[in-house]
N, C-alpha and C. Protein backbone atom coordinates (compact mmCIF):
# COMPACT_ATOMS: atom_id res chain seq x y z
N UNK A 1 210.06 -10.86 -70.73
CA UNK A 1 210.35 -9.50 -71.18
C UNK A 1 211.86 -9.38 -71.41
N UNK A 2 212.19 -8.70 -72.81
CA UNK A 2 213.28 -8.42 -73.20
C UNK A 2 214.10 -7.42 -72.02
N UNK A 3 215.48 -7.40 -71.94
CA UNK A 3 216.29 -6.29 -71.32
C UNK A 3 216.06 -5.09 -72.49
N UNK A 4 215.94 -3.90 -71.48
CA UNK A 4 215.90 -2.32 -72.29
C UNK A 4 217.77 -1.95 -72.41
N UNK A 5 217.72 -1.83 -73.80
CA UNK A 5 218.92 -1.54 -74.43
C UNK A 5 219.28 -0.10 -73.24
N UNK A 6 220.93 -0.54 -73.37
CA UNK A 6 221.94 0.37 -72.57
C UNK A 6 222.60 1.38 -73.64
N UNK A 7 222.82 2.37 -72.85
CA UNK A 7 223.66 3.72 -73.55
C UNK A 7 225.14 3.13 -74.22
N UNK A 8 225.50 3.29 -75.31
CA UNK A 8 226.55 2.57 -76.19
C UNK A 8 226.19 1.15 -76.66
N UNK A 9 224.85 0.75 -76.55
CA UNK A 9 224.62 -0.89 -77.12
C UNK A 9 224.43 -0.28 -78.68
N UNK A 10 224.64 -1.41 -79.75
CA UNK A 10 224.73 -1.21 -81.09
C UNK A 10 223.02 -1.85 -81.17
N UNK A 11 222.00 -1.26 -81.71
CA UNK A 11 220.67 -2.17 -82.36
C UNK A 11 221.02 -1.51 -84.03
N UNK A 12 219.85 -3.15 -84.26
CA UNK A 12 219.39 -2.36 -85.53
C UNK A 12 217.95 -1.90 -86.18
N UNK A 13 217.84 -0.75 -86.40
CA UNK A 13 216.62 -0.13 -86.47
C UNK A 13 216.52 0.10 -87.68
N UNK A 14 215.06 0.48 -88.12
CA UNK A 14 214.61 1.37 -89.18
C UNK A 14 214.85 2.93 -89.42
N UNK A 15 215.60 3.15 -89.12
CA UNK A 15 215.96 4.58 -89.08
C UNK A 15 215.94 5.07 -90.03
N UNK A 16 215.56 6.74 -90.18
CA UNK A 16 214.83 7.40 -90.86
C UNK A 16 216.14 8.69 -90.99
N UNK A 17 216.19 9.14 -91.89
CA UNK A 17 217.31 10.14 -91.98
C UNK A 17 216.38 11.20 -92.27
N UNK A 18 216.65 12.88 -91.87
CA UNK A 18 216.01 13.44 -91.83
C UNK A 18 215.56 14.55 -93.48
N UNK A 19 216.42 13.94 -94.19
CA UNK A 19 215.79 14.05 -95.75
C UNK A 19 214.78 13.40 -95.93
N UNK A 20 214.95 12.27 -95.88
CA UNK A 20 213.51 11.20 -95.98
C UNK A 20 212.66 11.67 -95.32
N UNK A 21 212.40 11.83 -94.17
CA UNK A 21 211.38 12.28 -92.92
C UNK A 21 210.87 13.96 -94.05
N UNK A 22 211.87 14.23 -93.96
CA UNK A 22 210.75 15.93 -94.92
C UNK A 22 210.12 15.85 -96.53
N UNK A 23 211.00 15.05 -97.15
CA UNK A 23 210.09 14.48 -98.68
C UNK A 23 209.38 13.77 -98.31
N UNK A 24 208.69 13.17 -96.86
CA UNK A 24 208.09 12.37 -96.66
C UNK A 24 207.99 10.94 -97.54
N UNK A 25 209.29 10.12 -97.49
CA UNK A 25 209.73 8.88 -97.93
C UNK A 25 209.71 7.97 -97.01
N UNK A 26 210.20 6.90 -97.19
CA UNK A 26 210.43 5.95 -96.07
C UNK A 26 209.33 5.70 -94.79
N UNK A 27 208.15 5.84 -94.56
CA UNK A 27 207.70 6.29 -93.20
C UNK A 27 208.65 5.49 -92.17
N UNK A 28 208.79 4.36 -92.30
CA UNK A 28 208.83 3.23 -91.37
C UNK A 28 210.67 3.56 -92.31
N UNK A 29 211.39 4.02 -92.47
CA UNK A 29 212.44 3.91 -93.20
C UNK A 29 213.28 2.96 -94.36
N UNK A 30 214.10 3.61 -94.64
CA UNK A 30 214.53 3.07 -95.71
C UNK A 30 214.97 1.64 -95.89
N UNK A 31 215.87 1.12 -95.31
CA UNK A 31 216.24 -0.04 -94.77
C UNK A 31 216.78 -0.07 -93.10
N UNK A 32 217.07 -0.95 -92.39
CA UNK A 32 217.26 -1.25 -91.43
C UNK A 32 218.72 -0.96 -91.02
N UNK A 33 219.30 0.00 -90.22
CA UNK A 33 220.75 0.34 -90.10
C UNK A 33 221.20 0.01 -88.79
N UNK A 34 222.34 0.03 -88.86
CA UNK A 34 222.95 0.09 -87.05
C UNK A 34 222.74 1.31 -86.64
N UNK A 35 222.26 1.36 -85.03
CA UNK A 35 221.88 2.75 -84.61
C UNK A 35 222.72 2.44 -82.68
N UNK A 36 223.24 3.48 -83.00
CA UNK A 36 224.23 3.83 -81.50
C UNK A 36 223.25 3.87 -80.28
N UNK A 37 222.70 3.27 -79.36
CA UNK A 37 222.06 3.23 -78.21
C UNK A 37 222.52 4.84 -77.76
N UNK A 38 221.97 6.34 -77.58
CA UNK A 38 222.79 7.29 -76.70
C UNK A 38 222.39 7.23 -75.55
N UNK A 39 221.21 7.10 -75.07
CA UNK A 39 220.34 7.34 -73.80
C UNK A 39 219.54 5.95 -73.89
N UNK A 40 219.02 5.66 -72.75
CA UNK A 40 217.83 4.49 -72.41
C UNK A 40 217.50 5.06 -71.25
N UNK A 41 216.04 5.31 -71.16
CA UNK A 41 215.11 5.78 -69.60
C UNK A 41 213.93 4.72 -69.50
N UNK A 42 214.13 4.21 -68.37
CA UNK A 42 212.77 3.36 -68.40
C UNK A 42 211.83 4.45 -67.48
N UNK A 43 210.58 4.47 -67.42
CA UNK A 43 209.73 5.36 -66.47
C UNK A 43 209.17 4.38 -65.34
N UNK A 44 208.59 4.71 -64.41
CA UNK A 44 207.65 4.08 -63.57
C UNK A 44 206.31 2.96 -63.77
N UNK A 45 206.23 3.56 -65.18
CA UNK A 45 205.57 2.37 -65.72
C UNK A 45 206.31 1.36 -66.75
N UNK A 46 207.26 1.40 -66.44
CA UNK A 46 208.16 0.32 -67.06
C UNK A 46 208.18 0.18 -68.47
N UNK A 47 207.75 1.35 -69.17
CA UNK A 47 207.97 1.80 -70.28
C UNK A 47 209.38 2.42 -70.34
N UNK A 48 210.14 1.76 -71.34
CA UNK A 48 211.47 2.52 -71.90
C UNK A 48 211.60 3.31 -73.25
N UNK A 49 212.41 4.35 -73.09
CA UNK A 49 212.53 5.06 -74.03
C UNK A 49 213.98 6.11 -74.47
N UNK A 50 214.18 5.56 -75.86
CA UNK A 50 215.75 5.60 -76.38
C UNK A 50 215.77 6.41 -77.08
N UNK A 51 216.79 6.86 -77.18
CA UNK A 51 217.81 8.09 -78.05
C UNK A 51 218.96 7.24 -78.93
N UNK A 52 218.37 7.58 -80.07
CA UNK A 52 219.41 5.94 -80.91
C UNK A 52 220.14 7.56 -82.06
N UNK A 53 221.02 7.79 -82.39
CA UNK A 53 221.82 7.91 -83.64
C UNK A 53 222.67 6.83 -84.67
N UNK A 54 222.20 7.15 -85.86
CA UNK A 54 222.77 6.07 -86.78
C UNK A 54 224.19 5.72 -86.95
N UNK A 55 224.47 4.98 -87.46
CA UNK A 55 225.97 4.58 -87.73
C UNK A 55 226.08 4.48 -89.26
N UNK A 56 226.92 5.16 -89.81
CA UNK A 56 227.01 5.32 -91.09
C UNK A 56 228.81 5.33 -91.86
N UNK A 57 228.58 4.51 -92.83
CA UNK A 57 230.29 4.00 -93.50
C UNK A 57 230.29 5.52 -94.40
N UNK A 58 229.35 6.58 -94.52
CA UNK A 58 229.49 7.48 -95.52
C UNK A 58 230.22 8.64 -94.72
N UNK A 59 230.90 9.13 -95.48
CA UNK A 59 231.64 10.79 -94.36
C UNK A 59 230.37 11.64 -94.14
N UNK A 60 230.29 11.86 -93.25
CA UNK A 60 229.29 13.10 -92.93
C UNK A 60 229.63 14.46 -93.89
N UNK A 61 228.49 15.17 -94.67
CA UNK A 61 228.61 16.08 -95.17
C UNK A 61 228.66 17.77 -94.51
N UNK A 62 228.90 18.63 -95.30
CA UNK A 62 229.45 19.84 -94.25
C UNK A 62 228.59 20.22 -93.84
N UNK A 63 228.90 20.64 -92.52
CA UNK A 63 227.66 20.99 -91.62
C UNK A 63 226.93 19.86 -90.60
N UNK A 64 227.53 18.88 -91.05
CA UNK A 64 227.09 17.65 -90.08
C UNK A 64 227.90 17.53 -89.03
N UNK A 65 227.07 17.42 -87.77
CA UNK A 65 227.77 16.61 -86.61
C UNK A 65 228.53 15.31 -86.91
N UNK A 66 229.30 14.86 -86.24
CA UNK A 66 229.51 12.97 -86.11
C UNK A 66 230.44 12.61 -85.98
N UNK A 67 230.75 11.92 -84.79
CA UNK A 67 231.90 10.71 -84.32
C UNK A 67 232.26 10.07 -84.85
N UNK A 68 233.24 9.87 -85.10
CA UNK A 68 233.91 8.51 -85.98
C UNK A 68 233.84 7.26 -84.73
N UNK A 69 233.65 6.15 -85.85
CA UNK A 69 233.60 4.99 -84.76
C UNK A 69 234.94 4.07 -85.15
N UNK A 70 235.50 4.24 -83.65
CA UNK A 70 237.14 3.22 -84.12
C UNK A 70 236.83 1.73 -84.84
N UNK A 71 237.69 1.81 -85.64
CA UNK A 71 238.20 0.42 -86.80
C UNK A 71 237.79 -0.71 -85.72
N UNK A 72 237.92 -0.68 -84.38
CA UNK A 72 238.03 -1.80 -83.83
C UNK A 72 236.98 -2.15 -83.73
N UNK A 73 235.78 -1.15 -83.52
CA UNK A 73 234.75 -1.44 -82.62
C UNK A 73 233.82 -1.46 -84.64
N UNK A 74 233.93 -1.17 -85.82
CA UNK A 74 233.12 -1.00 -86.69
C UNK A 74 232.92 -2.40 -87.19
N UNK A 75 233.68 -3.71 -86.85
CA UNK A 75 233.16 -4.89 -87.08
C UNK A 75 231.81 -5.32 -86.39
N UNK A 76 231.60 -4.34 -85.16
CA UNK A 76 231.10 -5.44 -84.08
C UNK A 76 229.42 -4.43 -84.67
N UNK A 77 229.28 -3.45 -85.83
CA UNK A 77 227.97 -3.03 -86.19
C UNK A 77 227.22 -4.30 -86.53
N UNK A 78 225.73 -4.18 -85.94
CA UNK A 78 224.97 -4.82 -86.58
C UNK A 78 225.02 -4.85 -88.00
């Protein structure tokens, strides 16, 4: 059994942006992006379960939340 990803680990997922998700595009998403680990809970039955936000080279548009990720750390994206 794999280790359950930690809060700040970089994966890369299928992530789904929430335009896609309402034109109902992508089910399984568009392509495969880097996604920010925020949370990891494993339960009692040793099921884990994550809170991932994407990582994106585009400026967030107005009205969007989002962190910039330092120059240093944007090599190390999946």
């Amino acid at each position: 059994m794999s280790e359950a990803p930690a809060a700040g680990d970089v994966i890369v997922y299928p992530y789904r942006w929430l335009e896609e998700a309402r034109a109902e595009r992508s089910p399984d998403g568009a392509k495969h992006r880097p996604c920010c680990v925020v949370v990891s809970v494993t339960d009692s039955r040793g099921e884990t379960t994550i809170l991932l936000t994407p990582i994106s080279s585009k400026a967030p548009r107005a009205g969007q939340a989002a962190l910039p990720v330092p120059e240093s750390n944007a090599a190390m994206r999946a």
